[in-house]
PDB file of N, CA and C in Angstrom:
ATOM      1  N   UNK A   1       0.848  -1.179   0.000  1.00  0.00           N
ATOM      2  CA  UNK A   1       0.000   0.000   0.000  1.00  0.00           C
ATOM      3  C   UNK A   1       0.892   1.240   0.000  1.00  0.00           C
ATOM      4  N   UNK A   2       0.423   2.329  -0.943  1.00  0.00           N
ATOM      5  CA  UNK A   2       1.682   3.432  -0.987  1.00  0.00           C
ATOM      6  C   UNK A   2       0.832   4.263   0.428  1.00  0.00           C
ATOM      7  N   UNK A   3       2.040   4.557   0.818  1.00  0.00           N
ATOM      8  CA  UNK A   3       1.237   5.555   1.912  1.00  0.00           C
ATOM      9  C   UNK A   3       2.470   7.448   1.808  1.00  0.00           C
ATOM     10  N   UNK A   4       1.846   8.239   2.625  1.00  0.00           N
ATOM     11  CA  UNK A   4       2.354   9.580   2.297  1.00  0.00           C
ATOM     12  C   UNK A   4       2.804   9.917   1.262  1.00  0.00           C
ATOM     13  N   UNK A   5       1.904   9.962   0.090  1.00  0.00           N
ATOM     14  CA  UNK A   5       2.037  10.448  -1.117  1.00  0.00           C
ATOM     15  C   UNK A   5       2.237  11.944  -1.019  1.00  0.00           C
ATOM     16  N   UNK A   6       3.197  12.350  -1.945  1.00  0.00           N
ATOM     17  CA  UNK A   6       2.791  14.172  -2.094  1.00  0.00           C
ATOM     18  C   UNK A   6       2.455  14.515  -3.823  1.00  0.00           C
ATOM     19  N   UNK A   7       1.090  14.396  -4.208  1.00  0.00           N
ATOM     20  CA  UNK A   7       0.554  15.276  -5.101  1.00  0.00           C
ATOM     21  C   UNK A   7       0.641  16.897  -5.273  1.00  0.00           C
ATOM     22  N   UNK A   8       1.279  16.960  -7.032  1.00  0.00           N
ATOM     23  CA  UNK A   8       1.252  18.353  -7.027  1.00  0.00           C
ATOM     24  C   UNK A   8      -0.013  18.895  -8.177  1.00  0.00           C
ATOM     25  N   UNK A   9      -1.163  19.887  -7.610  1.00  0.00           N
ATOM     26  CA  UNK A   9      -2.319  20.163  -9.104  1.00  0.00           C
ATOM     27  C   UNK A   9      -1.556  20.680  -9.555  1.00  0.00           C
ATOM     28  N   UNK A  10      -2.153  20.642 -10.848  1.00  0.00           N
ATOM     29  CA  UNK A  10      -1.428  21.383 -12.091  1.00  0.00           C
ATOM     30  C   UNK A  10      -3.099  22.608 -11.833  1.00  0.00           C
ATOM     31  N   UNK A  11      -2.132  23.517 -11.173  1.00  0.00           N
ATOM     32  CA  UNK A  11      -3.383  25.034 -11.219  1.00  0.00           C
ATOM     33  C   UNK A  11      -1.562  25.850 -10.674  1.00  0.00           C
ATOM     34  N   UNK A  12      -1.536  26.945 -10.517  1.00  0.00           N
ATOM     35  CA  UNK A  12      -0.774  27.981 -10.572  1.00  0.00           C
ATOM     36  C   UNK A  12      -1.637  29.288 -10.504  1.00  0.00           C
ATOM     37  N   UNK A  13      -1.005  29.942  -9.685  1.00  0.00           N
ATOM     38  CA  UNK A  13      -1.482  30.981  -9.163  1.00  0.00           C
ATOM     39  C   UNK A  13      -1.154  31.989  -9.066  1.00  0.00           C
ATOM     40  N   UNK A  14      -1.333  33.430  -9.698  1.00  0.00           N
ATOM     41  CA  UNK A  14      -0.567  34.392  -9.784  1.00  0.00           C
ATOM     42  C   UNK A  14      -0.167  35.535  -8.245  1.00  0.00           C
ATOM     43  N   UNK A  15      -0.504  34.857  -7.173  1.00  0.00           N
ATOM     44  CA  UNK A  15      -0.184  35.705  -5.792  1.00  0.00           C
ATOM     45  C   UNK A  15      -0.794  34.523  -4.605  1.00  0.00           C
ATOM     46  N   UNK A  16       0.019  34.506  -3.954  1.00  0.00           N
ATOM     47  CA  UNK A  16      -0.066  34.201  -2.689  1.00  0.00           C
ATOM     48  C   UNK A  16      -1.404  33.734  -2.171  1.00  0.00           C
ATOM     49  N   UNK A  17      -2.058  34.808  -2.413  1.00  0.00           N
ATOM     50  CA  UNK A  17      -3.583  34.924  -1.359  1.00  0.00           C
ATOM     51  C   UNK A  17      -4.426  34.591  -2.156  1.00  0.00           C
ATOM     52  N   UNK A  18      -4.167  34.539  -3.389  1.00  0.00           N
ATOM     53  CA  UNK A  18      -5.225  33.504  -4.561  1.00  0.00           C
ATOM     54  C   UNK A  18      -5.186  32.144  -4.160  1.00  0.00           C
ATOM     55  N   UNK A  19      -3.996  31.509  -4.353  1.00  0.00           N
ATOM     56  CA  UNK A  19      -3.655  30.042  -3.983  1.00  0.00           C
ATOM     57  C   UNK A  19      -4.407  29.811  -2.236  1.00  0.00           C
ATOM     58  N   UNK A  20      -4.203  31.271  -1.298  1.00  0.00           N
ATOM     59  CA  UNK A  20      -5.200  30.973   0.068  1.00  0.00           C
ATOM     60  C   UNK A  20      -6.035  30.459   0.231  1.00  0.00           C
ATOM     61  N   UNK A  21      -6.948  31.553  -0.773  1.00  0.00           N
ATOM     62  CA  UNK A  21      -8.154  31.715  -0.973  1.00  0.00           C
ATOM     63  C   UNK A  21      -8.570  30.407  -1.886  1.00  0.00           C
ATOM     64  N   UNK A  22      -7.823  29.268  -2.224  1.00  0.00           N
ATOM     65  CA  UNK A  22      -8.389  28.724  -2.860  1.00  0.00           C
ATOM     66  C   UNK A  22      -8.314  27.349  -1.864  1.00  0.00           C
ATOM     67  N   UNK A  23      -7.676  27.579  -1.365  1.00  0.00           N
ATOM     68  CA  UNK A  23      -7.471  26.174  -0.284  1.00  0.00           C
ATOM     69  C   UNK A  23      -8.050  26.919   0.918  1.00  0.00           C
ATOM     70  N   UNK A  24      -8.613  27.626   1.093  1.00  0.00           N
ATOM     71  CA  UNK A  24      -9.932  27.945   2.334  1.00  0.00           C
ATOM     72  C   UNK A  24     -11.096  27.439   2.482  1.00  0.00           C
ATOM     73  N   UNK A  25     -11.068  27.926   0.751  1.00  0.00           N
ATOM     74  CA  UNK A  25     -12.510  27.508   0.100  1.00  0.00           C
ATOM     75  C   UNK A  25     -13.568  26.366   1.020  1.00  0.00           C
ATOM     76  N   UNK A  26     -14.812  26.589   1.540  1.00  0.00           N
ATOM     77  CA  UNK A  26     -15.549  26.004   2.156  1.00  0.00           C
ATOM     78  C   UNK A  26     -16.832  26.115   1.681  1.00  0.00           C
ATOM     79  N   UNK A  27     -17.372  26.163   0.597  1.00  0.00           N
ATOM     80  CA  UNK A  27     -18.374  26.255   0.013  1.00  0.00           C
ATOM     81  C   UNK A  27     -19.401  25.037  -0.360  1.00  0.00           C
ATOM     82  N   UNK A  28     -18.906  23.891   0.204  1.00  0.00           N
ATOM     83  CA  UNK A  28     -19.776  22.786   0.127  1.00  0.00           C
ATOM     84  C   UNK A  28     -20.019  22.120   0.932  1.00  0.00           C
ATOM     85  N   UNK A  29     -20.506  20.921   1.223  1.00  0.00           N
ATOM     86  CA  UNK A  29     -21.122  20.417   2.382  1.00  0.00           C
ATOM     87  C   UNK A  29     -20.288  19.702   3.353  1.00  0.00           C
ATOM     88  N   UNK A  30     -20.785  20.058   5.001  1.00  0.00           N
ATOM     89  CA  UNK A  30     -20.367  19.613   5.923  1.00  0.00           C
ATOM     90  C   UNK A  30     -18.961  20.562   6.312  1.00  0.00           C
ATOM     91  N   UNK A  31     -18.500  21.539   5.550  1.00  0.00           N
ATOM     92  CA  UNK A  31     -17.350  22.519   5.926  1.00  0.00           C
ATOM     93  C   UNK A  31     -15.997  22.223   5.500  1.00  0.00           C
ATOM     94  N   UNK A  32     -16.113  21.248   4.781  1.00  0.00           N
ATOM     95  CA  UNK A  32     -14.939  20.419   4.106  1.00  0.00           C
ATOM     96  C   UNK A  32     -14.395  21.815   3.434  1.00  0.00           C
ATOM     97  N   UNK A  33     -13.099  21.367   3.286  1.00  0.00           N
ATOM     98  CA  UNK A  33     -12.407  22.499   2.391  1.00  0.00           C
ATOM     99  C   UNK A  33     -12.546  21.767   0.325  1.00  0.00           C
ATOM    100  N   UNK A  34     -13.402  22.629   0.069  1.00  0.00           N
ATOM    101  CA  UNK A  34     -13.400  22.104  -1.478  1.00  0.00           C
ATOM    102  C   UNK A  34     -12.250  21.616  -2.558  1.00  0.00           C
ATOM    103  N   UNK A  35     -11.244  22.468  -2.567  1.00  0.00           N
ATOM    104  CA  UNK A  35     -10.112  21.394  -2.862  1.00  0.00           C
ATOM    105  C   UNK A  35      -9.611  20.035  -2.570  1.00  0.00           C
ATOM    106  N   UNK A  36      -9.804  19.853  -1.394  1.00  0.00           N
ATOM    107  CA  UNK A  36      -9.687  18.819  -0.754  1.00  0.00           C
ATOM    108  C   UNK A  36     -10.467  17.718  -1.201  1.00  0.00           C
ATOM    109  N   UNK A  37     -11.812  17.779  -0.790  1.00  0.00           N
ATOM    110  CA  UNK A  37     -13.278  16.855  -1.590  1.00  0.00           C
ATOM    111  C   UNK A  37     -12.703  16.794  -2.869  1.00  0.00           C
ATOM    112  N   UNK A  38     -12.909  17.712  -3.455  1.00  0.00           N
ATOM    113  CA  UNK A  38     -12.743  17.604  -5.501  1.00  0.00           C
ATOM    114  C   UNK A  38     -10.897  16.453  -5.204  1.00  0.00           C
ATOM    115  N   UNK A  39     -10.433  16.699  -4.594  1.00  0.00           N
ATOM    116  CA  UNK A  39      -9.014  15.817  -4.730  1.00  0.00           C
ATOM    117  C   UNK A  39      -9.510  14.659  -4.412  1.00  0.00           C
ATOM    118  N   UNK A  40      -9.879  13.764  -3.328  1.00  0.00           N
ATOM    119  CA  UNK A  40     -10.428  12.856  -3.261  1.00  0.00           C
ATOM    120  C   UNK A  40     -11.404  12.457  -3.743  1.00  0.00           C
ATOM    121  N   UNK A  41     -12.113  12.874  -3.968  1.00  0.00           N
ATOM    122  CA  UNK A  41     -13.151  12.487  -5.410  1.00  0.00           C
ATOM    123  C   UNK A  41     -12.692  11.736  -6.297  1.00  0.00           C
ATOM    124  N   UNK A  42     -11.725  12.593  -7.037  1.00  0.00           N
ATOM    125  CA  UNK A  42     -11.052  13.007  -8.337  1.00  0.00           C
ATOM    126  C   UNK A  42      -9.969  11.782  -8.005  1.00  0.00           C
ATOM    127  N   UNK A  43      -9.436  10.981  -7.118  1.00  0.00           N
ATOM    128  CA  UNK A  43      -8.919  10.024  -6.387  1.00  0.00           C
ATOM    129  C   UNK A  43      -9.593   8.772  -6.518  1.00  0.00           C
ATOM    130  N   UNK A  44     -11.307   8.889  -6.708  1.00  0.00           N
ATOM    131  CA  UNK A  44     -11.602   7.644  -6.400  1.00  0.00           C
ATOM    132  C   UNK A  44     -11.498   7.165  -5.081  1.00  0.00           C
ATOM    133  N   UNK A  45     -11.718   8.035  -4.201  1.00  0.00           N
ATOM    134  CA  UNK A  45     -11.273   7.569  -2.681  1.00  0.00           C
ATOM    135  C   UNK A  45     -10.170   6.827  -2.664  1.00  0.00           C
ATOM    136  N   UNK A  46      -9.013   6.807  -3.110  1.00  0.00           N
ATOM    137  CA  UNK A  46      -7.947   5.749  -2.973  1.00  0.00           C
ATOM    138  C   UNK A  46      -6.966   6.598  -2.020  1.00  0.00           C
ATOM    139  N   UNK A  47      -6.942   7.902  -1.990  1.00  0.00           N
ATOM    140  CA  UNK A  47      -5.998   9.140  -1.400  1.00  0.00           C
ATOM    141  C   UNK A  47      -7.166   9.400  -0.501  1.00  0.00           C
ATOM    142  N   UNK A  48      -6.765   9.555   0.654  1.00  0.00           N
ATOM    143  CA  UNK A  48      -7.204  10.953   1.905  1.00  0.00           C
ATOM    144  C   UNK A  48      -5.834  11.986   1.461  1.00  0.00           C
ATOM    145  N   UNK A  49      -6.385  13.093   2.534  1.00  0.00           N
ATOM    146  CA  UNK A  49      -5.145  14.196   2.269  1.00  0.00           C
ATOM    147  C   UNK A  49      -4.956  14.401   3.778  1.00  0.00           C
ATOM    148  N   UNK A  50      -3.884  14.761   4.228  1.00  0.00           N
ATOM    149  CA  UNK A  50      -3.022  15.042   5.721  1.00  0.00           C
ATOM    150  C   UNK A  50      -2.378  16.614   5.728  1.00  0.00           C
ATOM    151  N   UNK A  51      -2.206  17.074   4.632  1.00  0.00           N
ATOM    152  CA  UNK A  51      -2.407  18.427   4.007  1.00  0.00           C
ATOM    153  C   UNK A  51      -2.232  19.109   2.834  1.00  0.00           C
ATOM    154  N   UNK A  52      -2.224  20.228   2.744  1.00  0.00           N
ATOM    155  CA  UNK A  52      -2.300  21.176   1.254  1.00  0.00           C
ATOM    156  C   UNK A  52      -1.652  22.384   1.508  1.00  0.00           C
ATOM    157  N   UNK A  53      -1.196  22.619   0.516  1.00  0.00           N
ATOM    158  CA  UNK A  53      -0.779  24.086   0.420  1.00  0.00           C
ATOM    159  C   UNK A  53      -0.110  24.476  -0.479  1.00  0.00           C
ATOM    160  N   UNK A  54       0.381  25.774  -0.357  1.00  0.00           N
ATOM    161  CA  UNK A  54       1.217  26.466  -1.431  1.00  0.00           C
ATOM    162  C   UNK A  54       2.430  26.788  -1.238  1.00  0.00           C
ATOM    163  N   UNK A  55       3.166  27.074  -2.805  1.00  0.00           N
ATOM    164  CA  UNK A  55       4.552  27.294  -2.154  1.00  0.00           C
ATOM    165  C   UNK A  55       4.770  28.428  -3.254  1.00  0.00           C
ATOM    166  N   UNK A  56       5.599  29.159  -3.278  1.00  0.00           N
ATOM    167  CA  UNK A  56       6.373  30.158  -4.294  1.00  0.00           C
ATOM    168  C   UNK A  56       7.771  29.731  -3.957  1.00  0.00           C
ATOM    169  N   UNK A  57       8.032  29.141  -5.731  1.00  0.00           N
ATOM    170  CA  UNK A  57       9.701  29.144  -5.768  1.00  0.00           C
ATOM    171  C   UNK A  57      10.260  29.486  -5.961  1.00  0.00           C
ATOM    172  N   UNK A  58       9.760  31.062  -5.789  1.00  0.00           N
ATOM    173  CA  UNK A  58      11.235  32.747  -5.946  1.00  0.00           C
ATOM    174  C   UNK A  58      11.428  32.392  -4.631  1.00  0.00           C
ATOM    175  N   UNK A  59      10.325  32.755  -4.002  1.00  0.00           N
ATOM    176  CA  UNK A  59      10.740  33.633  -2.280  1.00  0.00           C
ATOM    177  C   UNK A  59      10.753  32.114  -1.205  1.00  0.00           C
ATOM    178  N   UNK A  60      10.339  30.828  -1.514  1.00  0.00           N
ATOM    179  CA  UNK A  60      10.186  29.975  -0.956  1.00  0.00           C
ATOM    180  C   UNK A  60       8.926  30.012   0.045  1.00  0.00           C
ATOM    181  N   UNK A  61       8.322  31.024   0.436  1.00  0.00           N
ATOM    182  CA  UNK A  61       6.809  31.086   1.369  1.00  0.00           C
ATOM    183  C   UNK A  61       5.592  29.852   0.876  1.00  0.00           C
ATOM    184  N   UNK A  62       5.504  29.217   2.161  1.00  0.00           N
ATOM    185  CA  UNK A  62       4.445  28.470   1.806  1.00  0.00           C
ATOM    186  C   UNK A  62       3.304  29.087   2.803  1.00  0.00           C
ATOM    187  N   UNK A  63       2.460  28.212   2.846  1.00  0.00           N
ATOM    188  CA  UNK A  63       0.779  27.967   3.716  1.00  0.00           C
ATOM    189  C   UNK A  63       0.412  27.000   3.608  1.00  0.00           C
ATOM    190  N   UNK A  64       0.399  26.437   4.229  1.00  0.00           N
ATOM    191  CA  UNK A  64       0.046  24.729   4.887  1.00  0.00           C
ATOM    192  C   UNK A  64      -1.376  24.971   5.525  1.00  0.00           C
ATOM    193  N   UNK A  65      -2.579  23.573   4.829  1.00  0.00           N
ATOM    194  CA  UNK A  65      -3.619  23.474   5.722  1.00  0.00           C
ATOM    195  C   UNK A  65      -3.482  22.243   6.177  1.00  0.00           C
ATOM    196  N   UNK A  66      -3.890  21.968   7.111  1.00  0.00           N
ATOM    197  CA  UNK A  66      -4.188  20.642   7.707  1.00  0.00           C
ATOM    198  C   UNK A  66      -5.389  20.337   8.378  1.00  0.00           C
ATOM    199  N   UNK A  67      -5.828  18.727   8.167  1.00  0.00           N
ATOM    200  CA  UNK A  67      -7.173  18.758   8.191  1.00  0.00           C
ATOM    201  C   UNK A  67      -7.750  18.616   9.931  1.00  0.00           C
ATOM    202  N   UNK A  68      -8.712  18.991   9.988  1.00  0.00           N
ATOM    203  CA  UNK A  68      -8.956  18.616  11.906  1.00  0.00           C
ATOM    204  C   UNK A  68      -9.853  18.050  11.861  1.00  0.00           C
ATOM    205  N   UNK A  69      -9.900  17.126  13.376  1.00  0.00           N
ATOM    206  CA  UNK A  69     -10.651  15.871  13.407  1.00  0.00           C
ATOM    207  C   UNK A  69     -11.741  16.207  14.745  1.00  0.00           C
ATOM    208  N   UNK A  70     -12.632  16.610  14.114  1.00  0.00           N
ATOM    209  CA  UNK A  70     -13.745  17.332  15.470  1.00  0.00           C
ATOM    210  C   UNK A  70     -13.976  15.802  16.350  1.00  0.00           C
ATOM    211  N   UNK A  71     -13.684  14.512  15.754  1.00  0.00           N
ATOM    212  CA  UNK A  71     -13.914  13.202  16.666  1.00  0.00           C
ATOM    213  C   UNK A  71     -12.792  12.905  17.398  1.00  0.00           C
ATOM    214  N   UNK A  72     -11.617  13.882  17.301  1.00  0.00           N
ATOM    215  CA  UNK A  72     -10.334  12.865  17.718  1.00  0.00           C
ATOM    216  C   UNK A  72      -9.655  12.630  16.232  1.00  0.00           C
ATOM    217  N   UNK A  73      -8.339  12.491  16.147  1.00  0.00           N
ATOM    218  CA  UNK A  73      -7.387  12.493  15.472  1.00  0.00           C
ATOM    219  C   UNK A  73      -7.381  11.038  15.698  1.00  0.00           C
ATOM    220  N   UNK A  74      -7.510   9.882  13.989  1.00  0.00           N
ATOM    221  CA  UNK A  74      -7.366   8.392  14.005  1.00  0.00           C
ATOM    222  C   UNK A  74      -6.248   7.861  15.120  1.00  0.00           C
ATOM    223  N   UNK A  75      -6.458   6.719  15.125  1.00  0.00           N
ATOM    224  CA  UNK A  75      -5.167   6.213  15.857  1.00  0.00           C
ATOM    225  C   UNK A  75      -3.879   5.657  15.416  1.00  0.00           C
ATOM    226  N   UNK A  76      -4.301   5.393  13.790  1.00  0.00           N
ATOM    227  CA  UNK A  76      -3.448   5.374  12.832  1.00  0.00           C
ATOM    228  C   UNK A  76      -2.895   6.213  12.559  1.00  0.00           C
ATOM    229  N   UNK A  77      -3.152   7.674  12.652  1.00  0.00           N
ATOM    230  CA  UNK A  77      -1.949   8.823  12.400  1.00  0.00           C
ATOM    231  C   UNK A  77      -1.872   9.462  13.642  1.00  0.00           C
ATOM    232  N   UNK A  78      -2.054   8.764  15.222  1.00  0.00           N
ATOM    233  CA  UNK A  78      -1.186   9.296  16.172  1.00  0.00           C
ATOM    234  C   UNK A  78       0.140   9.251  16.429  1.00  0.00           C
ATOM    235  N   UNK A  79       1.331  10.063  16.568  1.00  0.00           N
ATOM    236  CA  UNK A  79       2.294  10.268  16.677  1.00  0.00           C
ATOM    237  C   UNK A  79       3.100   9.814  15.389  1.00  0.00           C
ATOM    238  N   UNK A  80       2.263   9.811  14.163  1.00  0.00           N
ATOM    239  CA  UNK A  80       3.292  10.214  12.756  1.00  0.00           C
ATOM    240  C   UNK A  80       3.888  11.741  12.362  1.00  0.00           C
ATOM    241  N   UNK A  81       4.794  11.447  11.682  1.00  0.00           N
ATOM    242  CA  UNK A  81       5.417  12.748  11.405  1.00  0.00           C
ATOM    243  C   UNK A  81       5.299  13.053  10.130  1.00  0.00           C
ATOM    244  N   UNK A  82       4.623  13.783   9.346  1.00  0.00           N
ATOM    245  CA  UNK A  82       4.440  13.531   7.554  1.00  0.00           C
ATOM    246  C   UNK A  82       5.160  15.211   7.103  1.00  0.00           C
ATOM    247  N   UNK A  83       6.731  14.161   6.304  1.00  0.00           N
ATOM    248  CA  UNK A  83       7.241  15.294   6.044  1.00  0.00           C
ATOM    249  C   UNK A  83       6.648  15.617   4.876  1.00  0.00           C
ATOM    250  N   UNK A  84       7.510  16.388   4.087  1.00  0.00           N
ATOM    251  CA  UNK A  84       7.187  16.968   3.076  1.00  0.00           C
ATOM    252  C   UNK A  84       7.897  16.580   1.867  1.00  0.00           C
ATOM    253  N   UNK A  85       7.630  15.237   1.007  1.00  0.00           N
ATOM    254  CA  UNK A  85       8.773  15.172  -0.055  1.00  0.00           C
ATOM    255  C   UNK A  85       7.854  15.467  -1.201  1.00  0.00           C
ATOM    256  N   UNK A  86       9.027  14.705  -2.567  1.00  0.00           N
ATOM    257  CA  UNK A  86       8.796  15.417  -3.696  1.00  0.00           C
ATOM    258  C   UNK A  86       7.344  15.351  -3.950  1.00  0.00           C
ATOM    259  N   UNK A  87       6.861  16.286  -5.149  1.00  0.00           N
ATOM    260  CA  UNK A  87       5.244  15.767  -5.440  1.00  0.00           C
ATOM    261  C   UNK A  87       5.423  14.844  -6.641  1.00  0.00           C
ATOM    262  N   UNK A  88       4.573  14.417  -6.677  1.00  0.00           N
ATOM    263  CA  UNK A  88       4.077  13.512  -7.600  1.00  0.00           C
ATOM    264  C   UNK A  88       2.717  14.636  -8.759  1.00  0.00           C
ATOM    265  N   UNK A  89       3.292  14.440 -10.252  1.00  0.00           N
ATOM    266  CA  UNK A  89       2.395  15.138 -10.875  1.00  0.00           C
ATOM    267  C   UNK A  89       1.235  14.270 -10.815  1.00  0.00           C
ATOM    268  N   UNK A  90       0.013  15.524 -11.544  1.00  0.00           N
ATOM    269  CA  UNK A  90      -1.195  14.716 -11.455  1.00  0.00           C
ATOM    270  C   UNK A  90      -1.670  15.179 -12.777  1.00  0.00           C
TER     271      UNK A  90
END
């Protein structure tokens, strides 16, 4: 089973707070962040996500979301550490 995948979308963003604003996004049901849903969807449920974000590779600044677990955080990802490697295109 592959596990800690890093997917990269092919979307690009001309500023910072666009790419925010697009991984904020909460416009559909239950408060999910919509990127997120449309990724797993778009997955076939075979991927969950552990997080998202953006990066600029002039200045190096990212924004990291990560997802929260209003039940408790699984017990399968208690005390993992999920770095950050290469992405994988999509």
């Amino acid at each position: 089973m592959a596990t800690q995948q890093t997917f990269q979308m092919q979307r690009e963003f001309m500023t910072m707070e666009e790419c925010k604003i697009e991984l904020l996004s909460k416009g559909s049901s239950k408060g999910t962040y919509d990127v997120m849903r449309d990724f797993v969807n778009d997955m076939n449920f075979d991927y969950d996500w552990l997080a998202a974000g953006c990066k600029n590779d002039e200045t190096g600044e990212e924004f990291i979301i990560e997802p929260t677990y209003p039940k408790g955080k699984p017990d399968e990802l208690e005390g993992l550490d999920f770095d950050r490697k290469p992405a994988i295109q999509l």
